[in-house]
N, C-alpha and C. Protein backbone atom coordinates (compact mmCIF):
# COMPACT_ATOMS: atom_id res chain seq x y z
N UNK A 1 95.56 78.46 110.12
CA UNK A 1 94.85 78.32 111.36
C UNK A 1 93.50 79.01 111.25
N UNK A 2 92.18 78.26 112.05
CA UNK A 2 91.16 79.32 112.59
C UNK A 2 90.73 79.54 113.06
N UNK A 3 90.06 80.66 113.99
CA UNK A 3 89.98 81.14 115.15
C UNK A 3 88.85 81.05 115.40
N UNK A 4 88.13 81.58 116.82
CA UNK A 4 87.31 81.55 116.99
C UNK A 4 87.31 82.31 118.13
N UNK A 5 86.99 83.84 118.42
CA UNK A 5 87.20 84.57 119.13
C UNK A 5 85.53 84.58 119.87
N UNK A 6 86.18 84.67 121.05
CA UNK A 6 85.44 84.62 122.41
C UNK A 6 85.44 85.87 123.30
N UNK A 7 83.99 85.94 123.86
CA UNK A 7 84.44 87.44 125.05
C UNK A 7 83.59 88.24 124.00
N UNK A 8 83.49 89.29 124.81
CA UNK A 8 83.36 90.29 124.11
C UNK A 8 84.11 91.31 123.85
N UNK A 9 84.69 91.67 122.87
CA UNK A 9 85.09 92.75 121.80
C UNK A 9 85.46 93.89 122.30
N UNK A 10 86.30 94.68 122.39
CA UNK A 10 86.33 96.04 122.80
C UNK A 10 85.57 96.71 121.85
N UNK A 11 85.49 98.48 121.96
CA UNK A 11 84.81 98.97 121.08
C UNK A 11 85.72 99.14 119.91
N UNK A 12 84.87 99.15 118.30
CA UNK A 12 85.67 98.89 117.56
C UNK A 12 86.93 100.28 117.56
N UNK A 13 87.93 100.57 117.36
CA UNK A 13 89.27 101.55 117.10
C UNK A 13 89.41 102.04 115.62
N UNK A 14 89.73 103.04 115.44
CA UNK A 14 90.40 103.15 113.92
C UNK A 14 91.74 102.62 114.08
N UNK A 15 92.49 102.41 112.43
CA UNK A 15 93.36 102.22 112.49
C UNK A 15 94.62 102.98 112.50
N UNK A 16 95.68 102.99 113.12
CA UNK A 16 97.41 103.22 112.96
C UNK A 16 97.18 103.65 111.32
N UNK A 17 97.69 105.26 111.94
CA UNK A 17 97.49 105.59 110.27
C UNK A 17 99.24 104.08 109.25
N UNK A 18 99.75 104.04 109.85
CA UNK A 18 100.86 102.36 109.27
C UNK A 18 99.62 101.16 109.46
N UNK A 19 98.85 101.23 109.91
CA UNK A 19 97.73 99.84 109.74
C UNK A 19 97.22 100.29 108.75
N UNK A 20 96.35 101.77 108.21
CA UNK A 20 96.13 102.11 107.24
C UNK A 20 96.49 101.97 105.84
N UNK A 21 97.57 102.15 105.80
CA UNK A 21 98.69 102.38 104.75
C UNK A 21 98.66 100.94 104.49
N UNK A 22 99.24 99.57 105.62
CA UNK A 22 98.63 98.30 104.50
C UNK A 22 97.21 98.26 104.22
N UNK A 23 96.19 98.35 104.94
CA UNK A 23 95.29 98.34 105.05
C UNK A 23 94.87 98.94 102.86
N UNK A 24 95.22 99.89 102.81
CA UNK A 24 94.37 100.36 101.52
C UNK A 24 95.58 100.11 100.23
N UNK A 25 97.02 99.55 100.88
CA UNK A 25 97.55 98.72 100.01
C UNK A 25 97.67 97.78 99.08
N UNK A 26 96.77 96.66 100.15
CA UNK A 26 96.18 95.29 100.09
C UNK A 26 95.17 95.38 99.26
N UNK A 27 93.89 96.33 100.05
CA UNK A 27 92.83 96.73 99.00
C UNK A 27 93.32 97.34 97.20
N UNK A 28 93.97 98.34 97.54
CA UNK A 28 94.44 98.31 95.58
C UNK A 28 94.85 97.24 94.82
N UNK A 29 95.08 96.45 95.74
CA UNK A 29 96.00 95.00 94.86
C UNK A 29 95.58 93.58 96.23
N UNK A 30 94.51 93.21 95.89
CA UNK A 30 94.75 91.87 96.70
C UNK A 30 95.03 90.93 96.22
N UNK A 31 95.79 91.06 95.33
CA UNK A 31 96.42 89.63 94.75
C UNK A 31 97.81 89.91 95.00
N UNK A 32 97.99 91.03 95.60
CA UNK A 32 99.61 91.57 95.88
C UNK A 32 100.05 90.28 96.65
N UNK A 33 100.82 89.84 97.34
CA UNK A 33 101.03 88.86 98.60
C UNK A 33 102.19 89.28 99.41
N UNK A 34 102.59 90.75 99.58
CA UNK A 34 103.17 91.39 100.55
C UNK A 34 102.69 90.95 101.34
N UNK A 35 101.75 91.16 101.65
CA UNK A 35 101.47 91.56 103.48
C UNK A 35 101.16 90.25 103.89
N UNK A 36 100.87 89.69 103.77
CA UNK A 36 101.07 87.90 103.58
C UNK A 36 102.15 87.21 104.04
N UNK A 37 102.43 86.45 105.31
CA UNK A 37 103.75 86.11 105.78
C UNK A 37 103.55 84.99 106.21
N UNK A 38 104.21 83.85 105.43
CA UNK A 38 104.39 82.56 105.69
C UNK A 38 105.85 82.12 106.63
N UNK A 39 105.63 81.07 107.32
CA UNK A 39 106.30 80.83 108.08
C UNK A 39 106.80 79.62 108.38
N UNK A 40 107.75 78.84 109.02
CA UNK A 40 107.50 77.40 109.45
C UNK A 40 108.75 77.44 110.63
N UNK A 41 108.42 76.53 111.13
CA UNK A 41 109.61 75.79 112.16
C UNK A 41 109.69 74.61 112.47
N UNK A 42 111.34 74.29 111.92
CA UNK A 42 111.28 73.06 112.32
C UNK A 42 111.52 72.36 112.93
N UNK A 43 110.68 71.11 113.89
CA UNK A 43 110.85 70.82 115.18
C UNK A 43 111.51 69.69 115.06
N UNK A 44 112.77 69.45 115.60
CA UNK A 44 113.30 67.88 115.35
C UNK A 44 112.45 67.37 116.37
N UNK A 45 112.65 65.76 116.02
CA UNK A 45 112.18 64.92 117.13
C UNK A 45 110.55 64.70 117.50
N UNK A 46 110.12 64.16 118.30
CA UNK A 46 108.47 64.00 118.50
C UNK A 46 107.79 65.14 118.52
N UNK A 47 106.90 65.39 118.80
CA UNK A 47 105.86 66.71 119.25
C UNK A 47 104.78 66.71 119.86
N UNK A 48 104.15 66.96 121.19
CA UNK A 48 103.33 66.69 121.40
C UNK A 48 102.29 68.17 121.12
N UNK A 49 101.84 67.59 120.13
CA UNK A 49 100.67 68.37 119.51
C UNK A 49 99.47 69.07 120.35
N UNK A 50 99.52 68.33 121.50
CA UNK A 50 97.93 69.19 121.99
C UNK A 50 99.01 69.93 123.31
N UNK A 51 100.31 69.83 123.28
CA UNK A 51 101.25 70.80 124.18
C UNK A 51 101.57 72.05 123.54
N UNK A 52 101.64 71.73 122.00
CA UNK A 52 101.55 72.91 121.15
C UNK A 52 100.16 73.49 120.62
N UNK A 53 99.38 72.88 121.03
CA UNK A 53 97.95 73.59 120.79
C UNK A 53 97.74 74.75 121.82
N UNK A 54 97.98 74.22 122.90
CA UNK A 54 97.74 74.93 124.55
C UNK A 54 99.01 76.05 124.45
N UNK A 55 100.56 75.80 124.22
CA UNK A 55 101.03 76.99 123.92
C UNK A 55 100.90 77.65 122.77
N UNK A 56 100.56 77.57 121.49
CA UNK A 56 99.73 78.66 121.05
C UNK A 56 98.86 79.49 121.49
N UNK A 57 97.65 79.13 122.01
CA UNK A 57 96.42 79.39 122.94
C UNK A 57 97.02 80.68 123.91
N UNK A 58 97.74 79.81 124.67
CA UNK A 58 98.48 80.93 125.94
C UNK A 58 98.96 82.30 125.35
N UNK A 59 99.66 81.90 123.96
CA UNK A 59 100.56 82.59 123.43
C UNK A 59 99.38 84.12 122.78
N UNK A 60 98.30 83.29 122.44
CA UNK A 60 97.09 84.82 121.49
C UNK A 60 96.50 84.85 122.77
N UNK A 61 96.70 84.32 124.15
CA UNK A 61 95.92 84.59 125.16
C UNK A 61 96.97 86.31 125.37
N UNK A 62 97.71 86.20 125.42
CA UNK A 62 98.68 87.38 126.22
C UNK A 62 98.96 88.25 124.87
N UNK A 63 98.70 88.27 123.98
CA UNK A 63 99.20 88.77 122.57
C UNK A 63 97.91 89.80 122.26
N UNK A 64 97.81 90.83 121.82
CA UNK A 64 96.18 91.18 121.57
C UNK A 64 96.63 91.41 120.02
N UNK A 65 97.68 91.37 119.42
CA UNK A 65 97.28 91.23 117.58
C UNK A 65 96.92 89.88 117.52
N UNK A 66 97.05 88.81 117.96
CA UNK A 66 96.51 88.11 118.02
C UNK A 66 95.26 88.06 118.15
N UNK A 67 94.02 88.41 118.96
CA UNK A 67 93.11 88.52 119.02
C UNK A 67 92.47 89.34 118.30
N UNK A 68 93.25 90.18 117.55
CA UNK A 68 92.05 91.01 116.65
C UNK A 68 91.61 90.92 115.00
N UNK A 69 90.47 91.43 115.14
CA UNK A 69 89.98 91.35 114.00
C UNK A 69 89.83 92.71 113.33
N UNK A 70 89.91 92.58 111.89
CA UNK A 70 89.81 94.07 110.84
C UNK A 70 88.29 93.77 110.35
N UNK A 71 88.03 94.75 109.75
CA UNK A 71 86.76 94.52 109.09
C UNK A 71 86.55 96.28 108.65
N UNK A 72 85.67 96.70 107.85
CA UNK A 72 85.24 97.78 106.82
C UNK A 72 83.78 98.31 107.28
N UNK A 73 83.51 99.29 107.32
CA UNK A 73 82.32 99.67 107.56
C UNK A 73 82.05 101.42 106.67
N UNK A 74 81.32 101.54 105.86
CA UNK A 74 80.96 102.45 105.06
C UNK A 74 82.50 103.66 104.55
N UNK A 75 83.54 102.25 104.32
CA UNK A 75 84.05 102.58 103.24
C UNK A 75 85.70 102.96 104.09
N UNK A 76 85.24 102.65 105.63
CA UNK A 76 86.43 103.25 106.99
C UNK A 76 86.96 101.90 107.51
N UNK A 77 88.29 101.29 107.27
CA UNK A 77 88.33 100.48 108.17
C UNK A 77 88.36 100.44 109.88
N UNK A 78 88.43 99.58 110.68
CA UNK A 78 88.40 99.56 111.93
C UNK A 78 88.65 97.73 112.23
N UNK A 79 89.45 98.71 113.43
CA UNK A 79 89.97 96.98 114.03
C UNK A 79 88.85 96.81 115.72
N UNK A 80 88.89 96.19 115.86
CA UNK A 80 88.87 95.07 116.63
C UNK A 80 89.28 93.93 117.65
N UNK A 81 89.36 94.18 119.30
CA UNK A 81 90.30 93.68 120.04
C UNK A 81 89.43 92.48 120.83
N UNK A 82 89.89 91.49 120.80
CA UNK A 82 88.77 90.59 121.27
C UNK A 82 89.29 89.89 122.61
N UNK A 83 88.72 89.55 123.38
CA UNK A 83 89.06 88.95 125.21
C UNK A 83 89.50 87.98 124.68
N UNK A 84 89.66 86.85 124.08
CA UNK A 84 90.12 85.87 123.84
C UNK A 84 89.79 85.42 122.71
N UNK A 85 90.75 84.34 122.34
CA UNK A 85 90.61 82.98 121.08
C UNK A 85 91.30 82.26 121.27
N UNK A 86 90.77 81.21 120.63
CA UNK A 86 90.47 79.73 121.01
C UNK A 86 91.48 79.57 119.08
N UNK A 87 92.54 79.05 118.91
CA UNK A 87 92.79 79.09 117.52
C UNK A 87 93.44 77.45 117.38
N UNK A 88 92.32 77.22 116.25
CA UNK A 88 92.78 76.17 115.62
C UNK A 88 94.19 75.81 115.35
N UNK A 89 94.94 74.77 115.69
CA UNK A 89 96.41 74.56 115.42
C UNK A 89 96.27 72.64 114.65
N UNK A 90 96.11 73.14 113.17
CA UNK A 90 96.27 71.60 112.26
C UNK A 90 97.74 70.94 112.40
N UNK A 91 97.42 69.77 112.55
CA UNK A 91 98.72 68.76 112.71
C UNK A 91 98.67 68.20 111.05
N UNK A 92 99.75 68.18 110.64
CA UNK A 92 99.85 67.93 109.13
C UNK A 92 101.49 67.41 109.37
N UNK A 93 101.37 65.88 108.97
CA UNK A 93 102.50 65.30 109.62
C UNK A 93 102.68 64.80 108.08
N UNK A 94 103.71 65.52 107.54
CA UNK A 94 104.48 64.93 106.46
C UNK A 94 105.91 64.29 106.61
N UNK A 95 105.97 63.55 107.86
CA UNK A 95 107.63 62.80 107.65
C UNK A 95 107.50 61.46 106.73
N UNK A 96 106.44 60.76 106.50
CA UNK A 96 105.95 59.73 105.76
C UNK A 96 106.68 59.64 104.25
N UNK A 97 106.36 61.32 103.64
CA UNK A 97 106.38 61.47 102.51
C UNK A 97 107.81 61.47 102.09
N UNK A 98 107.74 61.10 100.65
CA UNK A 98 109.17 60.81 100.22
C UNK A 98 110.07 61.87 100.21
N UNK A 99 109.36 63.24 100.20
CA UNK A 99 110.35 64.37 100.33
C UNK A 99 109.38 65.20 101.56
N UNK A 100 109.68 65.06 102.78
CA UNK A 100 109.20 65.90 103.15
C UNK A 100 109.31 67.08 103.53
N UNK A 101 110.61 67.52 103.41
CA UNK A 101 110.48 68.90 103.28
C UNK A 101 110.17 69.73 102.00
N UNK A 102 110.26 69.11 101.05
CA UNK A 102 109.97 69.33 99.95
C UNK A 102 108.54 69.68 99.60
C-alpha cells in the first residue's frame, strides 16, 4: 500500500526506547526481514473493493500507528503522528490464474 498523509503532523516525538531497539536493529541489518510482516486474508466470495478501500481508510482514520511516519535526523530517530491518510488499497485479482493461491 501507499499513503499519503494529510493534516498537519504533530510535533515530531522520540521514540519508545522498544521502537528504538527495532529501530537500530533494522538499521544494523536491513536486509534482516524481521520486522517486516506480511499478511493476507482470505475473502471467499465477491468483494466490493471501494467498500474495502473506505474501511481501510476509517480503519488508519481511528488508528494513529497507522498514521505515522519514522524518519532520522542528525543521527536520532523520531516519529511522527499525522491527522490523517488517505492509503492506497491495490486490487490484484488473481482467481483467473491457474494456481491462485499459489
Amino acid at each position: 500500500m501507499t499513503d499519503v498523509h494529510t493534516g498537519t503532523p504533530t510535533d515530531t516525538v522520540r521514540l519508545t526506547a522498544a521502537q528504538q531497539g527495532v529501530w537500530f536493529a533494522q538499521r544494523l541489518d536491513p536486509a534482516d526481514p524481521a520486522y517486516n510482516i506480511a499478511e493476507y486474508a482470505d475473502i471467499p466470495g465477491p468483494v466490493d473493493a471501494e467498500l474495502l478501500r473506505r474501511a481501510v481508510n476509517h480503519t488508519a482514520s481511528e488508528t494513529e500507528a497507522l498514521r505515522s511516519t519514522f524518519g532520522e535526523r542528525d543521527g536520532a530517530p523520531f516519529q511522527c503522528v499525522w491527522e490523517s491518510a488517505s492509503l492506497a488499497v491495490p486490487l490484484v485479482d488473481l482467481s483467473g490464474e491457474e494456481d491462485p493461491h499459489g
